[in-house]
PDB file of N, CA and C in Angstrom:
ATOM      1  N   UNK A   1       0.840  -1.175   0.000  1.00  0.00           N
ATOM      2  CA  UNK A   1       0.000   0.000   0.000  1.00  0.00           C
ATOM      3  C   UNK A   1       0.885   1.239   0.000  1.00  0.00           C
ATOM      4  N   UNK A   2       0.749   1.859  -1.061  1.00  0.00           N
ATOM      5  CA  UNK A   2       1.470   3.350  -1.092  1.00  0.00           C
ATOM      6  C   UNK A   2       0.962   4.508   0.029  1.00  0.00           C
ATOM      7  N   UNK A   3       1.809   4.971   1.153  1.00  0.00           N
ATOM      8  CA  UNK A   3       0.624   6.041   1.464  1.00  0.00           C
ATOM      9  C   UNK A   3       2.124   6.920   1.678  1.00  0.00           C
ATOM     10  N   UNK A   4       2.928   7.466   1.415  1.00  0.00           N
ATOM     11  CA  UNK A   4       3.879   8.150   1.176  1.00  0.00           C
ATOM     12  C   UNK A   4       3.629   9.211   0.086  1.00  0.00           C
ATOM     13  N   UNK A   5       3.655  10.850   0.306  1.00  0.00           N
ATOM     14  CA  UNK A   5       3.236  11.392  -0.504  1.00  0.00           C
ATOM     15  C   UNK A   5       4.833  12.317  -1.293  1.00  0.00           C
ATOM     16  N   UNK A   6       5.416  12.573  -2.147  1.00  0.00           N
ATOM     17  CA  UNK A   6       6.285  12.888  -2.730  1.00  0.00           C
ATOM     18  C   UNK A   6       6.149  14.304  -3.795  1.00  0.00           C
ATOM     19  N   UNK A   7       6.475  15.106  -3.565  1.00  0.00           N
ATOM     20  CA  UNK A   7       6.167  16.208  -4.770  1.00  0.00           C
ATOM     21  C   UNK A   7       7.716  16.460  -5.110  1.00  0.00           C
ATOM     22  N   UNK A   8       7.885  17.157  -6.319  1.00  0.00           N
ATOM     23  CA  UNK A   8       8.864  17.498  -6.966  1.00  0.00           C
ATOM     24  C   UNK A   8       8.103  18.167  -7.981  1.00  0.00           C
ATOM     25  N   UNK A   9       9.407  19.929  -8.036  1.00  0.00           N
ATOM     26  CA  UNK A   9       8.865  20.972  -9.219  1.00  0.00           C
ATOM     27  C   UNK A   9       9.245  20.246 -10.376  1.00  0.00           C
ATOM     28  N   UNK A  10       8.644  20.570 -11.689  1.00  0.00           N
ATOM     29  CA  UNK A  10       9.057  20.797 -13.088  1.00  0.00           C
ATOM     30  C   UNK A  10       8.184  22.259 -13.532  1.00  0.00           C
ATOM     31  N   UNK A  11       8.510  21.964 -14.951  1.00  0.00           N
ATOM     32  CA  UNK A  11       8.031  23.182 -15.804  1.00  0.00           C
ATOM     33  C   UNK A  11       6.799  22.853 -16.247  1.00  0.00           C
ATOM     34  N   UNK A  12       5.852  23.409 -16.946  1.00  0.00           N
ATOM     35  CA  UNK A  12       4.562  23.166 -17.259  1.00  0.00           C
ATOM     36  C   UNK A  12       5.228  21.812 -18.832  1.00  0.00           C
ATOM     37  N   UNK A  13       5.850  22.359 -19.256  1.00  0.00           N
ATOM     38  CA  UNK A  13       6.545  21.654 -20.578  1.00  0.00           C
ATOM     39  C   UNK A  13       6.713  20.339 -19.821  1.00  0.00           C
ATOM     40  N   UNK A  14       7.757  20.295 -18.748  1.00  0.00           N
ATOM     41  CA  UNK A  14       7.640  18.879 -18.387  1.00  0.00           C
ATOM     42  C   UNK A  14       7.130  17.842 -18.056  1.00  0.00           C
ATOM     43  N   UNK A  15       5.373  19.065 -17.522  1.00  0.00           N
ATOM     44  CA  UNK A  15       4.643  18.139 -16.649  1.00  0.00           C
ATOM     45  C   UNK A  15       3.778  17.460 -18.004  1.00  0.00           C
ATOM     46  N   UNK A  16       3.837  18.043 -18.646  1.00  0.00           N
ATOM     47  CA  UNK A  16       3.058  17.678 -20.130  1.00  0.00           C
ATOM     48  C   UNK A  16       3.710  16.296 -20.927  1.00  0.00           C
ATOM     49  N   UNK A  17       5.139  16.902 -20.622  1.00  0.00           N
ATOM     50  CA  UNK A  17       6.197  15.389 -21.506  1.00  0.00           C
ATOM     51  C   UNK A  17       5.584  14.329 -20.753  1.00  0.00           C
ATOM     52  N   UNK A  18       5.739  14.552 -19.218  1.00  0.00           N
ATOM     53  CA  UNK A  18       5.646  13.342 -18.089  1.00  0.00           C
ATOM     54  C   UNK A  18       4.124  12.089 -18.877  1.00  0.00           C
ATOM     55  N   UNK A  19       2.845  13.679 -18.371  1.00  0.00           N
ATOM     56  CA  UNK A  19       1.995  13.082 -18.703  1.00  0.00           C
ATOM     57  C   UNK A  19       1.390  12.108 -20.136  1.00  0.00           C
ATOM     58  N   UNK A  20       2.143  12.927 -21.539  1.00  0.00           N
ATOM     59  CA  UNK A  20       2.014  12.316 -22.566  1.00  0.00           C
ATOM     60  C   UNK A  20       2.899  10.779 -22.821  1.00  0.00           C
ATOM     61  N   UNK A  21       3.920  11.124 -22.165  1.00  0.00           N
ATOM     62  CA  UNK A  21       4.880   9.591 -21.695  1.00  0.00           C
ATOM     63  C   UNK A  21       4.364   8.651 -21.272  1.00  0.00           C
ATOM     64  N   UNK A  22       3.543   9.144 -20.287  1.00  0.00           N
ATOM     65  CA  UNK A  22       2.909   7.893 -19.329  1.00  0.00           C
ATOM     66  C   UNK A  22       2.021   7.384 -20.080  1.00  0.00           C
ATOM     67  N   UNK A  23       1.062   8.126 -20.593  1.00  0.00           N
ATOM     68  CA  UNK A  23      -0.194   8.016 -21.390  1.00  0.00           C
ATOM     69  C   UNK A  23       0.181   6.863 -22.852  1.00  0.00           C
ATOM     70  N   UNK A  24       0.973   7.296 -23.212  1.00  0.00           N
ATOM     71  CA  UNK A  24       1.662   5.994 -24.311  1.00  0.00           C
ATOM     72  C   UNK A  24       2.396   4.629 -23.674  1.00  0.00           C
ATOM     73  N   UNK A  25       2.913   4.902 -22.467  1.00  0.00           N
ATOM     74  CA  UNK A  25       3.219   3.647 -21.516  1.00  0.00           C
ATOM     75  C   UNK A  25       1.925   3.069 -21.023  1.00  0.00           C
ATOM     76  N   UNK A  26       0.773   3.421 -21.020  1.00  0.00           N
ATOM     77  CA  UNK A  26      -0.635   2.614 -20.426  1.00  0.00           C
ATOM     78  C   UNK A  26      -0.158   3.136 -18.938  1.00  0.00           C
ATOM     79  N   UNK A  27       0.463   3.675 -18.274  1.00  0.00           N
ATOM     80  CA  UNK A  27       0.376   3.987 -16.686  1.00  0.00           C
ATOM     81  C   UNK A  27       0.053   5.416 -16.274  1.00  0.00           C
ATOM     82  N   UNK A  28      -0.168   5.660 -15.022  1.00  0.00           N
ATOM     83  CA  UNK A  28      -1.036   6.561 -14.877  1.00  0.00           C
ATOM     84  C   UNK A  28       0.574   7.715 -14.393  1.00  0.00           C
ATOM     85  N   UNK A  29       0.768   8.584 -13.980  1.00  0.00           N
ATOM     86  CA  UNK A  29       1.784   9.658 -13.988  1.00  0.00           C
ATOM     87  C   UNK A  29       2.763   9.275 -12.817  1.00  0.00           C
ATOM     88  N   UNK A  30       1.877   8.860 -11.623  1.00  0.00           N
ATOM     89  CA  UNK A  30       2.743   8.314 -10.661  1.00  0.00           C
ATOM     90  C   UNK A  30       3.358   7.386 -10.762  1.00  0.00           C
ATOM     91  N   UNK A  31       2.837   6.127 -11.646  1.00  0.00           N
ATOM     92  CA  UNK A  31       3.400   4.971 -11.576  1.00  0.00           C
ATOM     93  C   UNK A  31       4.758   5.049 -13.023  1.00  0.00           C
ATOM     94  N   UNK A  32       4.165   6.207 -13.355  1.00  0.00           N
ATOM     95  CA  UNK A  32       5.720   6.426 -14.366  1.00  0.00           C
ATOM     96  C   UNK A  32       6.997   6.918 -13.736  1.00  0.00           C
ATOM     97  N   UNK A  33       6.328   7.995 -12.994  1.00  0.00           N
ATOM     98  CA  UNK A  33       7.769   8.461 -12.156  1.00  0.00           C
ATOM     99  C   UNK A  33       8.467   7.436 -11.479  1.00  0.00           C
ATOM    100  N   UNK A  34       7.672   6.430 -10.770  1.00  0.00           N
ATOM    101  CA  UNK A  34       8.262   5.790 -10.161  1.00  0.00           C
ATOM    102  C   UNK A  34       8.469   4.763 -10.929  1.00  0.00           C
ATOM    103  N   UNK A  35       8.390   4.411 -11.426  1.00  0.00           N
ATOM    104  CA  UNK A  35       9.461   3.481 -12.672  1.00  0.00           C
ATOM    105  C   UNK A  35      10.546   4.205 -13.325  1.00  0.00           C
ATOM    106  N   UNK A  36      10.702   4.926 -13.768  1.00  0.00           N
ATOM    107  CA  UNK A  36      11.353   6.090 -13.934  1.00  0.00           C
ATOM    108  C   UNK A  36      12.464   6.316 -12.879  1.00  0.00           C
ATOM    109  N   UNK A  37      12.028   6.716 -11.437  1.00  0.00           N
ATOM    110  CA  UNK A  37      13.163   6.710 -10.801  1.00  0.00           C
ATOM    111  C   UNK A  37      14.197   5.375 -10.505  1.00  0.00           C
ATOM    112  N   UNK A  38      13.281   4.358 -10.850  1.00  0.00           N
ATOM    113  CA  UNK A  38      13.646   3.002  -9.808  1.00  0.00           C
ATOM    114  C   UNK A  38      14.428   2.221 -11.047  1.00  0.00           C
ATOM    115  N   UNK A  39      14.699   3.297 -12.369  1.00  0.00           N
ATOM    116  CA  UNK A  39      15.006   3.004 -13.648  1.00  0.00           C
ATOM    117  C   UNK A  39      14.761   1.397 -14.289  1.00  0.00           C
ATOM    118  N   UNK A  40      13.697   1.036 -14.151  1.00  0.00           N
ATOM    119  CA  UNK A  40      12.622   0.151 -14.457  1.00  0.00           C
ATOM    120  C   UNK A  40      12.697   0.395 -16.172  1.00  0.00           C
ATOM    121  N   UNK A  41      12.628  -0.441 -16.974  1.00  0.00           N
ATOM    122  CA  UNK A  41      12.211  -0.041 -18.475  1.00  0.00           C
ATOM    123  C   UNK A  41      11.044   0.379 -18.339  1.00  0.00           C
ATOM    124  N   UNK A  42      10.509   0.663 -19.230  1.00  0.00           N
ATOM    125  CA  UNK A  42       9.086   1.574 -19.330  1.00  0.00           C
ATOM    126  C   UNK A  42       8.817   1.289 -21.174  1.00  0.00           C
ATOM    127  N   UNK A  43       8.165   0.756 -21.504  1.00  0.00           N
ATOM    128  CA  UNK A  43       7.899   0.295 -22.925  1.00  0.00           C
ATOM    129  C   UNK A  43       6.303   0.744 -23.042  1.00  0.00           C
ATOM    130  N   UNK A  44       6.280   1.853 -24.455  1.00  0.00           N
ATOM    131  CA  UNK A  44       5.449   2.250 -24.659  1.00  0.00           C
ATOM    132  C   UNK A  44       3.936   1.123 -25.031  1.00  0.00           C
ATOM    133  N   UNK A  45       2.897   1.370 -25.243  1.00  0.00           N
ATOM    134  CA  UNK A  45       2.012   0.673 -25.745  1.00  0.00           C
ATOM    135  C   UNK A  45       1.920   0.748 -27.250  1.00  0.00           C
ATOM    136  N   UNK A  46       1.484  -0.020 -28.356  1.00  0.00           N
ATOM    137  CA  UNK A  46       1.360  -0.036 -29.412  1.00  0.00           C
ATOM    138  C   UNK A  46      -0.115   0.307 -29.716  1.00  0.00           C
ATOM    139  N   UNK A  47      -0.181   1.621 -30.739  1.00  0.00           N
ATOM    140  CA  UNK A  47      -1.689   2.354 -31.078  1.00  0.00           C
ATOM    141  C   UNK A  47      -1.636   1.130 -32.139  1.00  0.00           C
ATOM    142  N   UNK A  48      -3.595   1.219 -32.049  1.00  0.00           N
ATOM    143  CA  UNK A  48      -4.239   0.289 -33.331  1.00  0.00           C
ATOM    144  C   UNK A  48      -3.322  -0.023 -34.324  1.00  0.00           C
ATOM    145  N   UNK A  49      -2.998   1.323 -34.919  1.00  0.00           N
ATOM    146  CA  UNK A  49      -2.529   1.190 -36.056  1.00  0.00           C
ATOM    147  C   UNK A  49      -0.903   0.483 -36.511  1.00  0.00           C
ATOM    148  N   UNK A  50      -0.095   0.659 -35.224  1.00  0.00           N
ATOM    149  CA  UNK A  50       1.252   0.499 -35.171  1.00  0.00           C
ATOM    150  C   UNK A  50       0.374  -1.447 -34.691  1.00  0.00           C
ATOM    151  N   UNK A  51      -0.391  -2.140 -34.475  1.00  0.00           N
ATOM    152  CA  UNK A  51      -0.974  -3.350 -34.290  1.00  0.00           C
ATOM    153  C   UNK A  51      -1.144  -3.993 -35.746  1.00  0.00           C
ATOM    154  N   UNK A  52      -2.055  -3.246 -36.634  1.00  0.00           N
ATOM    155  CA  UNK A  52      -1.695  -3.955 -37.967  1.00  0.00           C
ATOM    156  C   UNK A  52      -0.880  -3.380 -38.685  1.00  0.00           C
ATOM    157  N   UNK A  53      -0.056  -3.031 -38.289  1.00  0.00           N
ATOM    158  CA  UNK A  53       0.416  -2.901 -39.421  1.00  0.00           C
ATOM    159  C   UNK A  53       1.816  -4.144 -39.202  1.00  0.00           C
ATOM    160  N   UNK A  54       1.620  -4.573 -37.631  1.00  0.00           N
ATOM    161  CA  UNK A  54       2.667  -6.110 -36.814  1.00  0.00           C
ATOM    162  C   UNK A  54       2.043  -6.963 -37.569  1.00  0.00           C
ATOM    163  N   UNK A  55       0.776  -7.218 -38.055  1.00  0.00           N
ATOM    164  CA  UNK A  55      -0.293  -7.933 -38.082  1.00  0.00           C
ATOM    165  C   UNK A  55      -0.172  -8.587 -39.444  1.00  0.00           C
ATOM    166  N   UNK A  56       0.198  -7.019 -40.595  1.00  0.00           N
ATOM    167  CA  UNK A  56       0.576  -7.840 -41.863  1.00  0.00           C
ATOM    168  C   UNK A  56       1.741  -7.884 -42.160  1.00  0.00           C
ATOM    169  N   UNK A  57       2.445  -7.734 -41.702  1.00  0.00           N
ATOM    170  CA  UNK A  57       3.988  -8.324 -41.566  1.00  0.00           C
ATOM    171  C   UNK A  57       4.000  -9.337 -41.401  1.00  0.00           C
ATOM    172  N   UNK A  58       3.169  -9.754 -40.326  1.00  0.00           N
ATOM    173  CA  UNK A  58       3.227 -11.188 -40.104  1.00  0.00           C
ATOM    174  C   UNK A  58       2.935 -11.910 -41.284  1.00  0.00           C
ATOM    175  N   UNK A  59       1.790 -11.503 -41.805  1.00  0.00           N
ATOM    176  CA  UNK A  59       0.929 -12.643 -42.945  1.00  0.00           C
ATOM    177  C   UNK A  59       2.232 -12.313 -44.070  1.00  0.00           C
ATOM    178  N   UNK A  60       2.801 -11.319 -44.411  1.00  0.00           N
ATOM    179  CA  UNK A  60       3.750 -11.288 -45.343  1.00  0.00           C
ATOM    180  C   UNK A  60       4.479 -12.485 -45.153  1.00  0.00           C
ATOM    181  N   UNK A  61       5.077 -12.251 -43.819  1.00  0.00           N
ATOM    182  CA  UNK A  61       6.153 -13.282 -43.750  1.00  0.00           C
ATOM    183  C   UNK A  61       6.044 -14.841 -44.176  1.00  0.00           C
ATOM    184  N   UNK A  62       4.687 -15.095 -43.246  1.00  0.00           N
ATOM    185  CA  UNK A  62       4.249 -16.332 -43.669  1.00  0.00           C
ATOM    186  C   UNK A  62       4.024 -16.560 -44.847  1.00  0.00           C
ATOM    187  N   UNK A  63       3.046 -15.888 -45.603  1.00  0.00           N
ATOM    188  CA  UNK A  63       3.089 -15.719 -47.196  1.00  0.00           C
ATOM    189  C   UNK A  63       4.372 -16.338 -47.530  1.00  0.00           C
ATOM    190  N   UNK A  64       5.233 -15.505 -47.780  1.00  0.00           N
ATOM    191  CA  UNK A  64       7.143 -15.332 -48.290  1.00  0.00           C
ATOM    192  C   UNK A  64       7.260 -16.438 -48.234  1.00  0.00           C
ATOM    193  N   UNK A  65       6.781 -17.378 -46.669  1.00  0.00           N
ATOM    194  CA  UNK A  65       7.747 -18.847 -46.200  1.00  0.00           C
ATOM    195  C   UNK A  65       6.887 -19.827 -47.272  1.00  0.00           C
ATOM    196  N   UNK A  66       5.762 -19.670 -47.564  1.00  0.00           N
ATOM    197  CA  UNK A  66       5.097 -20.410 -48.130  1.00  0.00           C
ATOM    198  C   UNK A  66       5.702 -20.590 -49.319  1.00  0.00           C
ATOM    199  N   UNK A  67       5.684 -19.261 -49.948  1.00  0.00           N
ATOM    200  CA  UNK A  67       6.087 -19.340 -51.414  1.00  0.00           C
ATOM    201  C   UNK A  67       7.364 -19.882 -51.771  1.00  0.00           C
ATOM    202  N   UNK A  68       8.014 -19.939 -50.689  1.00  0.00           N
ATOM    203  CA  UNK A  68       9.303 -20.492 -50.791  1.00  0.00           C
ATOM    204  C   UNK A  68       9.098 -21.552 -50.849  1.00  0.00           C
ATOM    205  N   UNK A  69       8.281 -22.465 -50.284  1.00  0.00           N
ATOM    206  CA  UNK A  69       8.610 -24.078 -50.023  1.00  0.00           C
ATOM    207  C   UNK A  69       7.832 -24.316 -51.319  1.00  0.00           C
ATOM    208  N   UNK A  70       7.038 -23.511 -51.796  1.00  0.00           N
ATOM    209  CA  UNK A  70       6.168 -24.266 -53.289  1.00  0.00           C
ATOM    210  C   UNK A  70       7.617 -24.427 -54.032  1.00  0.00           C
ATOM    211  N   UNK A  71       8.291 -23.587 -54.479  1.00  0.00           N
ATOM    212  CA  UNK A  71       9.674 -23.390 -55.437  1.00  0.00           C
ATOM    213  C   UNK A  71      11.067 -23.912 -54.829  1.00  0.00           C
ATOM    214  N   UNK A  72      10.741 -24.896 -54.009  1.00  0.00           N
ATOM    215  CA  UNK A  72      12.293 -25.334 -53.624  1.00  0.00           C
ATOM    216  C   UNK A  72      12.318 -26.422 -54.364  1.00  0.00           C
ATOM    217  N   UNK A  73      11.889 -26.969 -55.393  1.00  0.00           N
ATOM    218  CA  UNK A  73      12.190 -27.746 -56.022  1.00  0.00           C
ATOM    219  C   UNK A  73      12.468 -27.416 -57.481  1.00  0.00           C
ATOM    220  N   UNK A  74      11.420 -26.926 -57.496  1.00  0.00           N
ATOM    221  CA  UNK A  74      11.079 -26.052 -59.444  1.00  0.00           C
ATOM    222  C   UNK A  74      12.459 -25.112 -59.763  1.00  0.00           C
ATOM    223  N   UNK A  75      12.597 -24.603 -58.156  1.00  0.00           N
ATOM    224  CA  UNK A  75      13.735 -23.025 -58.806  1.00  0.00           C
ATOM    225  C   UNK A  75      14.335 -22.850 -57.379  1.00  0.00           C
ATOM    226  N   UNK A  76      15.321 -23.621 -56.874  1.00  0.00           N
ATOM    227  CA  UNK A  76      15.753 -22.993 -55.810  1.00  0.00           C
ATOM    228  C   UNK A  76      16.423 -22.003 -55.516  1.00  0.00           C
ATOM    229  N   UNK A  77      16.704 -21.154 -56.342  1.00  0.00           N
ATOM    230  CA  UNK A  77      17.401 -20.025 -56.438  1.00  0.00           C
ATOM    231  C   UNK A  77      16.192 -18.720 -55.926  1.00  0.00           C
ATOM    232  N   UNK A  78      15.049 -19.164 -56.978  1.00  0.00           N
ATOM    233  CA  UNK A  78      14.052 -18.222 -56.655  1.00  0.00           C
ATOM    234  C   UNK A  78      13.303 -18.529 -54.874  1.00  0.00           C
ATOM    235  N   UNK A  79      13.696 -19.528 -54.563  1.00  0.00           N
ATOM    236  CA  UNK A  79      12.916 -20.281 -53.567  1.00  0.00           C
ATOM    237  C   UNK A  79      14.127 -19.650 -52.057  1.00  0.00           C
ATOM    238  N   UNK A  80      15.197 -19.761 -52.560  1.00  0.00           N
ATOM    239  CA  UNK A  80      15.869 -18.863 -51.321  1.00  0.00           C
ATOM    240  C   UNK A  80      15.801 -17.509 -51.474  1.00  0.00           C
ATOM    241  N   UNK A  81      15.934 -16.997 -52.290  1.00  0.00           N
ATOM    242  CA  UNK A  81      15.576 -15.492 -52.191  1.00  0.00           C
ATOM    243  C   UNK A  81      14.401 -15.037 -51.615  1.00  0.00           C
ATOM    244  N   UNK A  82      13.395 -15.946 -51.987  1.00  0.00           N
ATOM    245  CA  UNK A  82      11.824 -15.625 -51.057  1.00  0.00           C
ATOM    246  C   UNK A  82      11.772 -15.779 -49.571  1.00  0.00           C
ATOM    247  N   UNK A  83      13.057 -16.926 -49.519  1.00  0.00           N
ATOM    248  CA  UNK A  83      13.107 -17.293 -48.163  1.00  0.00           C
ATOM    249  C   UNK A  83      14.197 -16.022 -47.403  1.00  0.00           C
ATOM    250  N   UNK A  84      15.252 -15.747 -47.855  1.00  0.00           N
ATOM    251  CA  UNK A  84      15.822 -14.509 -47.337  1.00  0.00           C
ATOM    252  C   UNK A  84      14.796 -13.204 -46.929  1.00  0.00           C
ATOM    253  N   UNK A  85      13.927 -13.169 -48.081  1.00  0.00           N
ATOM    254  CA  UNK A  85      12.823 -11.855 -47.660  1.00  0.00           C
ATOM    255  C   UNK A  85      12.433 -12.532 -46.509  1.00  0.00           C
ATOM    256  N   UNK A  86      11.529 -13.662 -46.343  1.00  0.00           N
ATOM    257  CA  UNK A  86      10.921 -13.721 -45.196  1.00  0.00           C
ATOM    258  C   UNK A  86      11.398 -13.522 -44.115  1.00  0.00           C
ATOM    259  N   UNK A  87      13.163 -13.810 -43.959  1.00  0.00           N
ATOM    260  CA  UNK A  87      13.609 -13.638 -42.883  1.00  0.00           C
ATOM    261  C   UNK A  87      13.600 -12.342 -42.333  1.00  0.00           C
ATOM    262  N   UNK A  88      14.637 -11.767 -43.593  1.00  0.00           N
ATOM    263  CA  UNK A  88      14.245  -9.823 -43.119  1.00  0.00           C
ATOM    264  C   UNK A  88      12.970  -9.347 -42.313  1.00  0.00           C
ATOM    265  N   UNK A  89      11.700 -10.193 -42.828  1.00  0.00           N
ATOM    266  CA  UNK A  89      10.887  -9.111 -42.847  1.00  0.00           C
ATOM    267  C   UNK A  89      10.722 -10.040 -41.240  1.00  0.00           C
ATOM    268  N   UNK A  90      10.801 -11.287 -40.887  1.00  0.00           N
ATOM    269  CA  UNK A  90      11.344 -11.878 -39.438  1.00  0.00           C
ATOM    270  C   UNK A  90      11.949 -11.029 -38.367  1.00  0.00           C
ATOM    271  N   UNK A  91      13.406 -10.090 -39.133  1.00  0.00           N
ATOM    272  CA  UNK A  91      13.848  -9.464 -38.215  1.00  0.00           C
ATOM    273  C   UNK A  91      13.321  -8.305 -37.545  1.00  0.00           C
ATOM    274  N   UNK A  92      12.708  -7.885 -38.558  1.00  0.00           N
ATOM    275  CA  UNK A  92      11.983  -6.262 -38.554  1.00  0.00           C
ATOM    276  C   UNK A  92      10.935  -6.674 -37.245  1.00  0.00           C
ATOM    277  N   UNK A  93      10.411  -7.873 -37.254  1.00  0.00           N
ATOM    278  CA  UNK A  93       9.176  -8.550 -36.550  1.00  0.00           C
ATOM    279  C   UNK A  93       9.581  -8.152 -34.532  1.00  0.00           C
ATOM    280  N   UNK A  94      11.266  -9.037 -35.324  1.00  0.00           N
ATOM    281  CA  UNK A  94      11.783  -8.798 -33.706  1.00  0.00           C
ATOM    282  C   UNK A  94      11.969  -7.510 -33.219  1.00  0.00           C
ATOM    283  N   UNK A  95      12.708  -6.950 -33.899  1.00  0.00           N
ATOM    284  CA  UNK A  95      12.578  -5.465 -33.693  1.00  0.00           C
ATOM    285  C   UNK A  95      11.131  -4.721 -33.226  1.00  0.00           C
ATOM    286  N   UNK A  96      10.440  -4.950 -33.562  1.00  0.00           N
ATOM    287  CA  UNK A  96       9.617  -4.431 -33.450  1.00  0.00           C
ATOM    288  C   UNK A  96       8.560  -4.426 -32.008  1.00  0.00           C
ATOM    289  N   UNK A  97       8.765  -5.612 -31.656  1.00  0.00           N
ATOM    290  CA  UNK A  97       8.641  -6.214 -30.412  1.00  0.00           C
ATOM    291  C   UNK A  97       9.715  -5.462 -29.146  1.00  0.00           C
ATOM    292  N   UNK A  98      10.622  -5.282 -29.148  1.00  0.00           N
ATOM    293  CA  UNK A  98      11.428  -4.504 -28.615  1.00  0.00           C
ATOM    294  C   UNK A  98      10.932  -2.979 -27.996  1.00  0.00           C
TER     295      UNK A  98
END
């Protein structure tokens, strides 16, 4: 149970950064500072849109892996190159997650 009360000045500019920070982290202002001080990572939330757009990356990728395994016989040349994209677009995946 928190019952410890803590103030500290900033500028109106800061109290605004704080609050728009938190607001993209999903936490409420206090629980940022104090992650923040206790230097905790703090990982923003992902808007709708930054969601599909994870979403068709994904189906790309899978797509890519698919198309690869139809052509590993017919053209393996063409069949690793599809498979190299998929990976890239794999890494971007991880990244992104981060």
């Amino acid at each position: 149970m928190k019952r410890e009360f803590i103030q500290f000045r900033c500028s109106i500019y800061e109290k605004k950064m704080l609050k728009l920070k938190a607001k993209k982290a999903g936490l409420s202002l206090s629980e940022y500072c104090r992650s923040s001080a206790f230097e905790n990572s703090i990982i923003e939330r992902l808007t709708e849109e930054q969601l599909a757009h994870y979403r068709m990356l994904v189906k790309y990728k899978n797509n890519f892996t698919r198309i690869s395994n139809m052509f590993k016989k017919r053209n393996p040349r063409l069949a690793k190159e599809v498979e190299q994209l998929a990976s890239e677009i794999r890494m971007h995946l991880y990244n992104f997650k981060k």
